[in-house]
Each structure stands twice: as C-alpha cells, then as structure tokens.
N, C-alpha and C. Protein backbone atom coordinates (compact mmCIF):
# COMPACT_ATOMS: atom_id res chain seq x y z
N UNK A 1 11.78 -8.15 -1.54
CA UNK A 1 11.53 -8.37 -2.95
C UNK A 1 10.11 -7.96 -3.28
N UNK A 2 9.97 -7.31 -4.69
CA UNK A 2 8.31 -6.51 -4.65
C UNK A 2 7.45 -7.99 -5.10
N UNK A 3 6.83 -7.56 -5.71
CA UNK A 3 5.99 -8.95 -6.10
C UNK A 3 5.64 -8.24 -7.99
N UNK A 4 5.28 -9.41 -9.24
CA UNK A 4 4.95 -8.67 -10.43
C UNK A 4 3.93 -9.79 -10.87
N UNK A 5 2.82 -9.31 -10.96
CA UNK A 5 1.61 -10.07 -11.42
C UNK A 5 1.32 -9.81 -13.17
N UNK A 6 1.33 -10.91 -13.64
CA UNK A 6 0.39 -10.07 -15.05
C UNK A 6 -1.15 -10.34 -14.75
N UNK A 7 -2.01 -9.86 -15.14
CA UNK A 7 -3.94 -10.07 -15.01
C UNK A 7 -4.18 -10.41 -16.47
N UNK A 8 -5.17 -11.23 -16.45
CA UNK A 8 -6.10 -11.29 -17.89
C UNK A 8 -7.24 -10.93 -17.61
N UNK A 9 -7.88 -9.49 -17.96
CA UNK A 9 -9.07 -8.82 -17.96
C UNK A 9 -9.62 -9.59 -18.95
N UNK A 10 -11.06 -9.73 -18.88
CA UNK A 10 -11.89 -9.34 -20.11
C UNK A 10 -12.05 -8.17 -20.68
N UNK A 11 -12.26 -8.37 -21.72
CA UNK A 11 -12.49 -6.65 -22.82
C UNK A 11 -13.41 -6.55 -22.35
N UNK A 12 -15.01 -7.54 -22.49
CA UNK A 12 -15.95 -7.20 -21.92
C UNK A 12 -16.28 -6.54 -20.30
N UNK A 13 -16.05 -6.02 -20.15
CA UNK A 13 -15.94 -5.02 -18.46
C UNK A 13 -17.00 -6.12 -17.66
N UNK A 14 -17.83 -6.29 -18.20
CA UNK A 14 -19.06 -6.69 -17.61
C UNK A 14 -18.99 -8.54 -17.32
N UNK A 15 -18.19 -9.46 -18.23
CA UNK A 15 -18.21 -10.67 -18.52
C UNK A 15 -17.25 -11.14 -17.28
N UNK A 16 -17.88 -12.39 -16.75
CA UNK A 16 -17.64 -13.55 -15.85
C UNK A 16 -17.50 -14.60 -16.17
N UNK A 17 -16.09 -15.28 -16.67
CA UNK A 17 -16.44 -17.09 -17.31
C UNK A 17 -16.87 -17.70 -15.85
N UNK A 18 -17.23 -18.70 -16.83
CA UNK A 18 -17.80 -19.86 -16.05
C UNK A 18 -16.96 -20.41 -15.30
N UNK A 19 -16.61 -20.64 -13.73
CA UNK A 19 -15.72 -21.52 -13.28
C UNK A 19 -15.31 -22.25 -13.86
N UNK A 20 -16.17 -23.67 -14.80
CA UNK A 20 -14.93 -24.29 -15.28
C UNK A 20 -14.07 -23.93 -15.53
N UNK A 21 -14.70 -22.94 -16.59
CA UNK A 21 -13.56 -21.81 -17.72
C UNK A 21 -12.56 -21.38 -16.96
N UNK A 22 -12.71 -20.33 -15.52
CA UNK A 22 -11.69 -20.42 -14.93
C UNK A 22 -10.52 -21.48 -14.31
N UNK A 23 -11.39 -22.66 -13.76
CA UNK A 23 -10.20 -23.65 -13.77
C UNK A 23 -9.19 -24.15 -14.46
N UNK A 24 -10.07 -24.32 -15.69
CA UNK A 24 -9.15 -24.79 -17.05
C UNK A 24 -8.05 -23.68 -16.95
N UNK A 25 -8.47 -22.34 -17.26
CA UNK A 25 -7.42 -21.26 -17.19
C UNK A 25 -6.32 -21.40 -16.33
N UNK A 26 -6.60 -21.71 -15.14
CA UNK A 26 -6.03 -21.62 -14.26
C UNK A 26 -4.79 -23.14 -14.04
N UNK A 27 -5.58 -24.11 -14.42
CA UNK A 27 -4.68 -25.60 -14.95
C UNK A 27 -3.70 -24.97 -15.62
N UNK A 28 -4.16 -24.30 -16.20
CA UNK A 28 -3.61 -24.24 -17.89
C UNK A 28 -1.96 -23.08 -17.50
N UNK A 29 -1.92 -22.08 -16.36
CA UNK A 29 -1.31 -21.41 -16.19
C UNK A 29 -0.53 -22.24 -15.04
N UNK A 30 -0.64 -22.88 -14.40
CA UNK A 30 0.32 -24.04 -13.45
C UNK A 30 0.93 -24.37 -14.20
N UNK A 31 1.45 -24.49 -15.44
CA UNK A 31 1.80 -25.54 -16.23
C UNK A 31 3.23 -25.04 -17.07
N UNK A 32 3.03 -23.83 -16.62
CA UNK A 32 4.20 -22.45 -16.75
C UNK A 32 5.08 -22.65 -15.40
N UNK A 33 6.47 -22.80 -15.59
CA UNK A 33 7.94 -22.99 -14.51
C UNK A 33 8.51 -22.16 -14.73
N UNK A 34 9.00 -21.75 -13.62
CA UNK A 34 10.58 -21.24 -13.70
C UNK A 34 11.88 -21.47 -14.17
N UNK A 35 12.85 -21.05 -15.30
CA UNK A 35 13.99 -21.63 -15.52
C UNK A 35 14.46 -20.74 -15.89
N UNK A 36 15.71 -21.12 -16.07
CA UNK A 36 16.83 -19.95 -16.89
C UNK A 36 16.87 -20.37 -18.42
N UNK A 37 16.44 -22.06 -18.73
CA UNK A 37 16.50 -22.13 -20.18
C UNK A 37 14.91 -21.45 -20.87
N UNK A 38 15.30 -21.51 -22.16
CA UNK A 38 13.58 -20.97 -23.24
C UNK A 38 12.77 -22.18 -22.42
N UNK A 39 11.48 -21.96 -22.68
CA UNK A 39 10.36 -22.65 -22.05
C UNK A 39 9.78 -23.14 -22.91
N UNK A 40 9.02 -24.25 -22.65
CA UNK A 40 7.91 -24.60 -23.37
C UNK A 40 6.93 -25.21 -23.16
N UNK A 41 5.82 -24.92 -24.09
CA UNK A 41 4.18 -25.35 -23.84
C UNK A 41 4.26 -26.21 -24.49
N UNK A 42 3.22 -27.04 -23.94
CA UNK A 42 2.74 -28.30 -24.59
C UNK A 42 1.27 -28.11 -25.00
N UNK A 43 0.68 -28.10 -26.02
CA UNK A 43 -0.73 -28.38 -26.03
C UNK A 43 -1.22 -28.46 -27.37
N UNK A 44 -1.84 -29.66 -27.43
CA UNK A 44 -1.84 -30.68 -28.60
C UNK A 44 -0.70 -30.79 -29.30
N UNK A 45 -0.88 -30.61 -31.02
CA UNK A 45 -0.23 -30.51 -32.12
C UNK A 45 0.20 -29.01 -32.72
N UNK A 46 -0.49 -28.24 -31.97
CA UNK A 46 -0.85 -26.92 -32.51
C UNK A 46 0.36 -26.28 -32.07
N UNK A 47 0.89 -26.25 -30.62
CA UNK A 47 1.93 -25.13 -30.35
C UNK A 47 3.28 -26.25 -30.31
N UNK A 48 4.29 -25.43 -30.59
CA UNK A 48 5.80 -26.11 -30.21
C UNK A 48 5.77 -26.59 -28.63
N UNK A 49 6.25 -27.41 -28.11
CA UNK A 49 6.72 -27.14 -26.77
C UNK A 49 7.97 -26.22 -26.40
N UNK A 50 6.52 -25.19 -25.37
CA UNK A 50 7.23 -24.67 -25.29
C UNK A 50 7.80 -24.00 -23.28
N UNK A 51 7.17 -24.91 -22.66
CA UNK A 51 7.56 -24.73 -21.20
C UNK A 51 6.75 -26.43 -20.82
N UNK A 52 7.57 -26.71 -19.90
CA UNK A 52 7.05 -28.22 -19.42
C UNK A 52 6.63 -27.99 -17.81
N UNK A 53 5.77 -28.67 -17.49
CA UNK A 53 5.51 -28.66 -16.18
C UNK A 53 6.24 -29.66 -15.46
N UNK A 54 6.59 -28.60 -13.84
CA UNK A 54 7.18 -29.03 -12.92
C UNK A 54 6.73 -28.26 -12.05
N UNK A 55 5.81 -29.13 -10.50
CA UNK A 55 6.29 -28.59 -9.19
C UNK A 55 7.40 -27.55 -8.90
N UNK A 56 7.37 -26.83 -8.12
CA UNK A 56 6.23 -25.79 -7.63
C UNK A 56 5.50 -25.09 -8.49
N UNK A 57 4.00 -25.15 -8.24
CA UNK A 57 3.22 -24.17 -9.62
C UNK A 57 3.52 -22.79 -8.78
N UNK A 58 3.04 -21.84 -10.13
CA UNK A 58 3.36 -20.65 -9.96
C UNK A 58 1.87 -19.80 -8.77
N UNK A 59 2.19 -18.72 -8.43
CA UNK A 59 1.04 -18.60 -7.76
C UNK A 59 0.25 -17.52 -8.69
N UNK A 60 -1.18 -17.98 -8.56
CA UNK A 60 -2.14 -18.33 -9.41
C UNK A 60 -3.44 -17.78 -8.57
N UNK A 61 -4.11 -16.77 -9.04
CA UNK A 61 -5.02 -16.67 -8.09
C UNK A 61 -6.82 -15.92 -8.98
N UNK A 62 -8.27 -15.43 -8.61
CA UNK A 62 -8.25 -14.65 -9.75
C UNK A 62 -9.33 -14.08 -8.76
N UNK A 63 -9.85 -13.00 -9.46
CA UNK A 63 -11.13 -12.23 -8.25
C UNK A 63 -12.14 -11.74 -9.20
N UNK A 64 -12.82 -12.18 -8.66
CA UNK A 64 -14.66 -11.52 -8.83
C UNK A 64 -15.12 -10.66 -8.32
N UNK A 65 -15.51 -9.61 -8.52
CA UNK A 65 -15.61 -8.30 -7.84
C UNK A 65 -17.71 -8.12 -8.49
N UNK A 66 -18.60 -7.69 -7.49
CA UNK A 66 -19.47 -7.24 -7.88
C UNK A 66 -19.41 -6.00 -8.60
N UNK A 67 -19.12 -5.27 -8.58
CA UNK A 67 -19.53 -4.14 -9.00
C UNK A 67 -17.71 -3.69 -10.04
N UNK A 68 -17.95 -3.24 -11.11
CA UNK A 68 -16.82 -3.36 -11.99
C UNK A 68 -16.25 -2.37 -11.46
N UNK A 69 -14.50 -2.19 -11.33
CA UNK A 69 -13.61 -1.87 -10.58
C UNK A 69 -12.51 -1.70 -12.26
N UNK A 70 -11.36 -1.06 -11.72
CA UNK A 70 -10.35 -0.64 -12.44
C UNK A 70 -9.18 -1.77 -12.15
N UNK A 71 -8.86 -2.40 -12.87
CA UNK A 71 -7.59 -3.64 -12.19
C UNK A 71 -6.27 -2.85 -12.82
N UNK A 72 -5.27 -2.37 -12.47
CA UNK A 72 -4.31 -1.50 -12.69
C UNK A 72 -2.88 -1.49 -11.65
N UNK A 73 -2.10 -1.46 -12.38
CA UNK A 73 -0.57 -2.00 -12.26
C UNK A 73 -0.20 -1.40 -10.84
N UNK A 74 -0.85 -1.11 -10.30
CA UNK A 74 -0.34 -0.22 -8.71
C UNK A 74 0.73 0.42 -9.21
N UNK A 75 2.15 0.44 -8.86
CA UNK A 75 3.10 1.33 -9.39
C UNK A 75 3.85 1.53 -10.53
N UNK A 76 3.01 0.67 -11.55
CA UNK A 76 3.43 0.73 -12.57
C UNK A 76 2.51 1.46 -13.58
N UNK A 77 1.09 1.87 -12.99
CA UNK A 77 0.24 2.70 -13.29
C UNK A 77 0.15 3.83 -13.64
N UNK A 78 0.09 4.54 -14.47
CA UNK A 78 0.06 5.65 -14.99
C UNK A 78 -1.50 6.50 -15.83
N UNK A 79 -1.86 7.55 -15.82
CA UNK A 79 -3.02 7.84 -16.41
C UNK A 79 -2.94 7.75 -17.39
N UNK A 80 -4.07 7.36 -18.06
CA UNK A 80 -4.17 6.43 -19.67
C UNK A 80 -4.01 7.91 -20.52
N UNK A 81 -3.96 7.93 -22.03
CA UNK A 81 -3.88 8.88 -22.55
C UNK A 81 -5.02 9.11 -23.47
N UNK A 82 -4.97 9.74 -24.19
CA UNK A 82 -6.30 9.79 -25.70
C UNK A 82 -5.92 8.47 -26.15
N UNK A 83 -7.13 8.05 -26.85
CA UNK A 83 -6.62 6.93 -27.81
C UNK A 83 -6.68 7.49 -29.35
N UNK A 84 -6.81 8.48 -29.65
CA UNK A 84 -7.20 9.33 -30.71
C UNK A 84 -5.58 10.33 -31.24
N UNK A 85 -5.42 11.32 -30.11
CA UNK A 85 -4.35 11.80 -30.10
C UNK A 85 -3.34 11.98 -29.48
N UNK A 86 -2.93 10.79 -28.22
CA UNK A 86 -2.37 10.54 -27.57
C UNK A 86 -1.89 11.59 -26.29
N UNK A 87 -2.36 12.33 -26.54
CA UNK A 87 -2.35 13.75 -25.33
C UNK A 87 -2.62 13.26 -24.08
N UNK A 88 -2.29 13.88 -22.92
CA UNK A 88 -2.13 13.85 -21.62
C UNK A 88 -3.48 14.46 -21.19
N UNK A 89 -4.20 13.90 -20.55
CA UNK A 89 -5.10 13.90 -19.98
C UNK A 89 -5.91 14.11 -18.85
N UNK A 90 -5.06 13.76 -18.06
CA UNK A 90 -5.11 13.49 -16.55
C UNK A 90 -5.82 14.37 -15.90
N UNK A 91 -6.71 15.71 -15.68
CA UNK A 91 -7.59 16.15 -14.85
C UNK A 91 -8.61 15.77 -15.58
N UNK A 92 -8.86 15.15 -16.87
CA UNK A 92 -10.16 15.26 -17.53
C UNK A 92 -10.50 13.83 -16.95
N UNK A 93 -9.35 12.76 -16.83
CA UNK A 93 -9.83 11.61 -16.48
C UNK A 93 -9.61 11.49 -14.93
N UNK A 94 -9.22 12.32 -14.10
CA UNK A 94 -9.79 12.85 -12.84
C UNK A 94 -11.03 12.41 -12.48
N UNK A 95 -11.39 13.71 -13.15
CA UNK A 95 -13.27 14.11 -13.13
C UNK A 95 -14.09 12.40 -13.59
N UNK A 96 -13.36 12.32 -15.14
CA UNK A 96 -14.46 10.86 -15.19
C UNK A 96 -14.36 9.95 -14.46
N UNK A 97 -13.49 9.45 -13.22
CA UNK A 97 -13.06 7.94 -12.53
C UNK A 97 -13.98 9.08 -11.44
N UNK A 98 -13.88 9.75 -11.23
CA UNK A 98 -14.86 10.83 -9.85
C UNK A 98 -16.34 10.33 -9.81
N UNK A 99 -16.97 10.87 -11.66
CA UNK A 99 -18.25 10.37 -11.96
C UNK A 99 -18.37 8.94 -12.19
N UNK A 100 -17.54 7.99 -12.14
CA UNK A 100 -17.88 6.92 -12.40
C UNK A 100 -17.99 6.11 -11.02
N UNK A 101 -16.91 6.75 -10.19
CA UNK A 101 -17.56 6.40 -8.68
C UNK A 101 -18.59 6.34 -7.52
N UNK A 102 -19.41 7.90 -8.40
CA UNK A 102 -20.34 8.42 -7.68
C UNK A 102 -21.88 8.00 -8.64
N UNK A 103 -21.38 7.21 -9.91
CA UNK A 103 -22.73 6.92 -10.13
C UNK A 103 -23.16 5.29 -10.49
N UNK A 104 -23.75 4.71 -9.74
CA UNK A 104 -23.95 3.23 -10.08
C UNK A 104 -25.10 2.81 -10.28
N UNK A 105 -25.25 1.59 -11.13
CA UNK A 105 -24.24 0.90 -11.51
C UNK A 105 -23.06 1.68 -12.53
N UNK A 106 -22.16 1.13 -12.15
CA UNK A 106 -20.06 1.43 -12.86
C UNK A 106 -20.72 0.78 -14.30
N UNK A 107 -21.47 -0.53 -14.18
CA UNK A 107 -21.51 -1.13 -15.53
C UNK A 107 -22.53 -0.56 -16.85
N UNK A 108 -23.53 0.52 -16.20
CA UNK A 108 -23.82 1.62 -17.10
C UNK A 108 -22.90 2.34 -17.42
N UNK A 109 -22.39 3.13 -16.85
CA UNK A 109 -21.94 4.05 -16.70
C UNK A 109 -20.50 4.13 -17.44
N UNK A 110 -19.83 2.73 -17.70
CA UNK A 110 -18.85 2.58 -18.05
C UNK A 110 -18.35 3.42 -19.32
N UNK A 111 -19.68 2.95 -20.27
CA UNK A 111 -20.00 3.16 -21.38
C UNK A 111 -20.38 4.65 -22.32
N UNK A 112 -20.32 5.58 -20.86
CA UNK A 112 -20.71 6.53 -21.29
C UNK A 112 -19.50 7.38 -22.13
N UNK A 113 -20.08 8.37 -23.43
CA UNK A 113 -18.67 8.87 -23.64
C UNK A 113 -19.03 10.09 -23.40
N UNK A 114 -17.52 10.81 -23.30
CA UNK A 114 -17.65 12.25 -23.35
C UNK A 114 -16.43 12.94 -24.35
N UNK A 115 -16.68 14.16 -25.02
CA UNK A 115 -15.61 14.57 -25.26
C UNK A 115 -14.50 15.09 -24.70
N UNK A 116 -13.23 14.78 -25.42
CA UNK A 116 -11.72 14.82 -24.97
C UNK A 116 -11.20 16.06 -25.14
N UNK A 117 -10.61 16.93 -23.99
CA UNK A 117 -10.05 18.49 -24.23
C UNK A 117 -9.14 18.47 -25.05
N UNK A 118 -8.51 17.16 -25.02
CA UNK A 118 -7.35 17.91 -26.25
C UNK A 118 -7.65 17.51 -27.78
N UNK A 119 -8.44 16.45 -28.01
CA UNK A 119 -9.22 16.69 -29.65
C UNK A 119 -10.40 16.57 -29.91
N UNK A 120 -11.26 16.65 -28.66
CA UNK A 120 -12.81 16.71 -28.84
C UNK A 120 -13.44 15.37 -29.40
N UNK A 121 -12.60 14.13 -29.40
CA UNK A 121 -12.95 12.97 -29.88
C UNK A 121 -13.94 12.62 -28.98
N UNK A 122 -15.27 11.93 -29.05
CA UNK A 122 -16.20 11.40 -27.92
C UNK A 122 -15.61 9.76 -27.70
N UNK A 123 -15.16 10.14 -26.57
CA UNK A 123 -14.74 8.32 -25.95
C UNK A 123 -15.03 7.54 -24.82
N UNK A 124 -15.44 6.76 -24.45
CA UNK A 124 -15.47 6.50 -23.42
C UNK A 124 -14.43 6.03 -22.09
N UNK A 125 -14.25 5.95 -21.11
CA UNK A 125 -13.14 5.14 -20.29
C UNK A 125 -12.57 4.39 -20.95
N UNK A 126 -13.35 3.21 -21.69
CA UNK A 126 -12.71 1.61 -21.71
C UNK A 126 -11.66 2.01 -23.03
N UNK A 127 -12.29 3.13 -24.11
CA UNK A 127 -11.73 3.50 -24.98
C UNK A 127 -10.57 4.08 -25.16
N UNK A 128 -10.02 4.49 -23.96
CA UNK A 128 -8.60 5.33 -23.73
C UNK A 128 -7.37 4.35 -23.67
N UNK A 129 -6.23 4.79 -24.01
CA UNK A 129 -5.08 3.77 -23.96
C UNK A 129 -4.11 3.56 -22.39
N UNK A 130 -4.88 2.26 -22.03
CA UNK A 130 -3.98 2.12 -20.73
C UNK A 130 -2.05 2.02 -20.67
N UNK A 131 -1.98 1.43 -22.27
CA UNK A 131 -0.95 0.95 -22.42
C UNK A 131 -0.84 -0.26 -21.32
N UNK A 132 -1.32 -1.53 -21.30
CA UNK A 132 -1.00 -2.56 -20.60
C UNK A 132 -1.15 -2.29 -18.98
N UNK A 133 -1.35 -1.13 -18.36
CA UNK A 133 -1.32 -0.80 -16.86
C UNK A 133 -2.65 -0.48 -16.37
N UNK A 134 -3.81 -0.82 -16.81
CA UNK A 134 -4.90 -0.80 -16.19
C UNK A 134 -6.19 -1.42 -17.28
N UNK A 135 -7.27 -2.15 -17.06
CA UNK A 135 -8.44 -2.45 -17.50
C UNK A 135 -9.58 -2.06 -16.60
N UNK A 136 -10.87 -1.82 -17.26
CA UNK A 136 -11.80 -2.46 -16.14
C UNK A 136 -12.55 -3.68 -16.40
N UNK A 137 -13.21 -4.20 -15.38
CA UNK A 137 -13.84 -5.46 -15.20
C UNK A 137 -14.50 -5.87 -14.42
N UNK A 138 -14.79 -6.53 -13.57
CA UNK A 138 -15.64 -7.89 -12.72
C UNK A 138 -14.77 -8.91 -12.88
N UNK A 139 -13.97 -9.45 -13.29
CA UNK A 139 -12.99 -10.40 -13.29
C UNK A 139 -11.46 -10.11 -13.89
N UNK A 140 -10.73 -10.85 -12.94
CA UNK A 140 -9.16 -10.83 -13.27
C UNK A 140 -8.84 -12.41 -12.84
N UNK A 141 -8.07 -13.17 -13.72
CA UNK A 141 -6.96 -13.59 -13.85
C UNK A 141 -5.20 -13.66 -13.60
N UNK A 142 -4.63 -13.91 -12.13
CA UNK A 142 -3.42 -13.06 -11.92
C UNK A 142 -2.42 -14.32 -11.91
N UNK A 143 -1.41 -14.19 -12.27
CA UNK A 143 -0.18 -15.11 -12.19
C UNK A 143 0.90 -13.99 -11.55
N UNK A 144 1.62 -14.79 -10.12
CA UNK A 144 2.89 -14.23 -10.03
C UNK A 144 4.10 -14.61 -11.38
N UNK A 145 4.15 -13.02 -11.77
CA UNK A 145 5.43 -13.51 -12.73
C UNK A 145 7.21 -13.64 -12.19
N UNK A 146 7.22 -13.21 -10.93
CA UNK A 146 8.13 -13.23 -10.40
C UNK A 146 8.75 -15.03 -10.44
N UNK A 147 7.62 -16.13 -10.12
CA UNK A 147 7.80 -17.93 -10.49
C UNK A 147 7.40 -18.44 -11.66
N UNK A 148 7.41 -17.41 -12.50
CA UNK A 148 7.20 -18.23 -13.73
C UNK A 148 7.78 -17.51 -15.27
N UNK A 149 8.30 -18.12 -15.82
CA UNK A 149 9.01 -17.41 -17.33
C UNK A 149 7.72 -17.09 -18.27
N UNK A 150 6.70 -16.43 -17.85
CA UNK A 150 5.99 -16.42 -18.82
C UNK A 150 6.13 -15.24 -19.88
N UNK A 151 7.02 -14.37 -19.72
CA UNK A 151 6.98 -13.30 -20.41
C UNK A 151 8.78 -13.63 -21.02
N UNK A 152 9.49 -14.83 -20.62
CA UNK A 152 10.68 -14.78 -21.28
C UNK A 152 11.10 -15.77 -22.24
N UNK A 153 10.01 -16.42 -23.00
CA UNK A 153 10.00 -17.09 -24.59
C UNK A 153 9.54 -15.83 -25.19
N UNK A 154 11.02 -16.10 -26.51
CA UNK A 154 9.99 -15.44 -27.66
C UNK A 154 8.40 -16.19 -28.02
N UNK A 155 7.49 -15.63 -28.17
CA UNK A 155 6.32 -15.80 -28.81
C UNK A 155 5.27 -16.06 -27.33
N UNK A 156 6.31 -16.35 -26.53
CA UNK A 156 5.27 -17.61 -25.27
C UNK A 156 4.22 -16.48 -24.99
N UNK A 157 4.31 -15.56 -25.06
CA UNK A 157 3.25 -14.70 -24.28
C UNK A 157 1.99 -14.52 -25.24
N UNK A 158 2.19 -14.10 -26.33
CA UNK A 158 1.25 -14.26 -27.27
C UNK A 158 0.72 -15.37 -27.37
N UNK A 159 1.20 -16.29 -27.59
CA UNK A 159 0.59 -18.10 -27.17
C UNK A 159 -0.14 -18.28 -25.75
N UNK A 160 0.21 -17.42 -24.71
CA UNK A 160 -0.90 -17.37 -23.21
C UNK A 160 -1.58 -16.97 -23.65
N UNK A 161 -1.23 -16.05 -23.94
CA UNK A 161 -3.06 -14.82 -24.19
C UNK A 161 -3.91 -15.62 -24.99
N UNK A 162 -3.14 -15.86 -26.18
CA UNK A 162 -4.36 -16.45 -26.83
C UNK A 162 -5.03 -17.94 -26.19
N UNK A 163 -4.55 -19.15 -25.88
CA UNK A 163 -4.45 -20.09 -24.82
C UNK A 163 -5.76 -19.74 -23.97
N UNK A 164 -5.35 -18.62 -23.06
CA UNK A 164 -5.99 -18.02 -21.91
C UNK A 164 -7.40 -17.77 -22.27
N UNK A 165 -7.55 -16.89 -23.51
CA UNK A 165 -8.65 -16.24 -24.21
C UNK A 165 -9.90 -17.77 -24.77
N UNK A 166 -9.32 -18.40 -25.20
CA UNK A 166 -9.82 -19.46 -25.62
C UNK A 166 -10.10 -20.71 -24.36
N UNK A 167 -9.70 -20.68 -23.36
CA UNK A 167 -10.35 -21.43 -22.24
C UNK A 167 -11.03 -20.62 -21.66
N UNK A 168 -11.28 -19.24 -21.26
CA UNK A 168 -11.76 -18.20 -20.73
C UNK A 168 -13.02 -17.97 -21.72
N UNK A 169 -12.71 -18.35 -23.16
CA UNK A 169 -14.41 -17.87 -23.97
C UNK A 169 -14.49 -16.67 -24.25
N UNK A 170 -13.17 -15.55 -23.84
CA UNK A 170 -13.82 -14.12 -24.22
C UNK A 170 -12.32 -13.47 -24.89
N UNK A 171 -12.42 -12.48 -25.68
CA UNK A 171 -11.11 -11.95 -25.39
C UNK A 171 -10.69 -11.26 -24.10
N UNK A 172 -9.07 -10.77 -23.97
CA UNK A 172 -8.59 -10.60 -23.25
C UNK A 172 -7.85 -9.08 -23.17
N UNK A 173 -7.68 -8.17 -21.89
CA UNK A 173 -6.57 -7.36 -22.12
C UNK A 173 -5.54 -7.89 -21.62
N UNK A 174 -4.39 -7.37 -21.07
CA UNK A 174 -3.73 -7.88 -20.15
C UNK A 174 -3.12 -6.22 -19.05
N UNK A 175 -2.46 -6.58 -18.04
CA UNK A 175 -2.07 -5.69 -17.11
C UNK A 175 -1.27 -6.20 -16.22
N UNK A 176 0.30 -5.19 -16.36
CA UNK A 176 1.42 -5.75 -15.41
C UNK A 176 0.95 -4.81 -14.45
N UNK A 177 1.54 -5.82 -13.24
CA UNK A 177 0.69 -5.01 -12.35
C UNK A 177 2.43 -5.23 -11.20
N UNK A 178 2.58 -4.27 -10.32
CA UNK A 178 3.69 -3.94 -9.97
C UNK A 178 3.62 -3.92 -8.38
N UNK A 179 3.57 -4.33 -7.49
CA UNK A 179 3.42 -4.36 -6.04
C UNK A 179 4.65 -3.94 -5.12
C-alpha cells in the first residue's frame, strides 16, 4: 500500500511557527478519524461538528529544514507552469531549481525573478503555479491521509486549512504528496 500525505507549507518560504504553534497544530490534526460516515470538527461555536475524536490518531509528523528546500508530492509532482500564461515550462525551470541550488542562501535567492520564455512575464519560483504538488519552505506540516477523512467532508478541508493557518499564525499552501 503507497502512503498519501497532505503538508501545510507556509507561503512565507522563510517562516518557522513557534513550537507551541506547532503543537496546537498538531493537537488540532489528531483530532481528525477515520470513518466511512461524513466527519466532524468540533471547535467552539464557530464550526458544525464536524469529525469527533477517537484513538488511533492519525500519523502526524512535521520538519524543519535549515536551509529552504522544495516540499513536493514525490509522484504526484509535476513541473509547475507560468502563473501568467499557463505554458509549459520545464527546461526554463530546470535551469532555475539548478541556480537556486548552486547559490546560497536558497532564502535570497528564492526571490529572485526572471523572465518567462513563453510570455516574458518577470516571476519568481514561489510565483509559478504548483497546482497543490509542490511549495517551498523551512517548514512542513504532514498528516497521513491514508488514517484520516480529512479530505472526505464537504467543506472539512477548507475548515483545516483555515484551523491550521490560524494556530500556525501564518498563511498556508498545501501539497499532496504521493509516496
């Protein structure tokens, strides 16, 4: 059986919550079960219930990386496209993940833009469309989704993210990640 993680990147490439912040996050994602019925959260007044907690928590894990790294869906990964004109890309963003390897700090460098061969838009990396299969960062957030329904309520997922984003302090991307 493969394994299917979702991640919660920060947008900010560069940003690290605070352990608490991660714990809470991380409470906060135990609290998500497995079932065949709709799920529900509990938290305050604000959301419906809509997953209840029960033993076994889901597995839950998150990584800190010094130096900012690409967190990306392993085989579910694909090269990002323009975010401008959606064109195929792929030797131009070759070359930039090449230069971004060979020059550090990644967290300068991130930022740099260049223009795009197929509409000359100036963008940077973070600016291109992963479509959900890759961010970069210094921190991830991972839940096995394989033990937990988090992606099978209507709404429930939009209610994590945001949830997530708000114990975490930053916004969020997200990334299925495929093993």
């Amino acid at each position: 059986m493969s394994d299917s993680y979702l991640l919660f990147v920060p947008k900010d490439p560069c940003f690290i919550p605070e352990q608490s912040a991660i714990n809470k996050a991380e409470g906060f994602l135990r609290t998500i079960k497995k079932s065949d019925k709709k799920q529900k959260i509990k938290y305050k007044k604000k959301y419906a219930r809509l997953w209840a907690r029960i033993p076994p928590a889901p597995d839950i894990e998150h990584d800190i990386v010094e130096e900012l790294t690409l967190f990306h869906g392993m085989e579910n990964f694909t090269i990002p496209s323009c975010s401008h004109c959606k064109s195929d890309i792929t030797k131009w963003w070759d070359e930039k993940m090449a230069y971004l390897g060979e020059n550090l700090p990644r967290t300068e460098t991130i930022y740099t833009k260049w223009s795009t061969p197929c509409c000359g838009q100036e963008v940077s990396l973070l600016e291109l469309d992963y479509q959900n299969w890759g961010a970069f960062g210094c921190f991830a957030l991972m839940i096995d989704t394989t033990k937990t329904d988090i992606i099978h309520t209507e709404g429930g997922l939009s209610l994590v993210i945001e949830k997530i984003e708000t114990l975490l302090k930053t916004p969020v991307n997200i990334v299925w990640q495929h093993i």
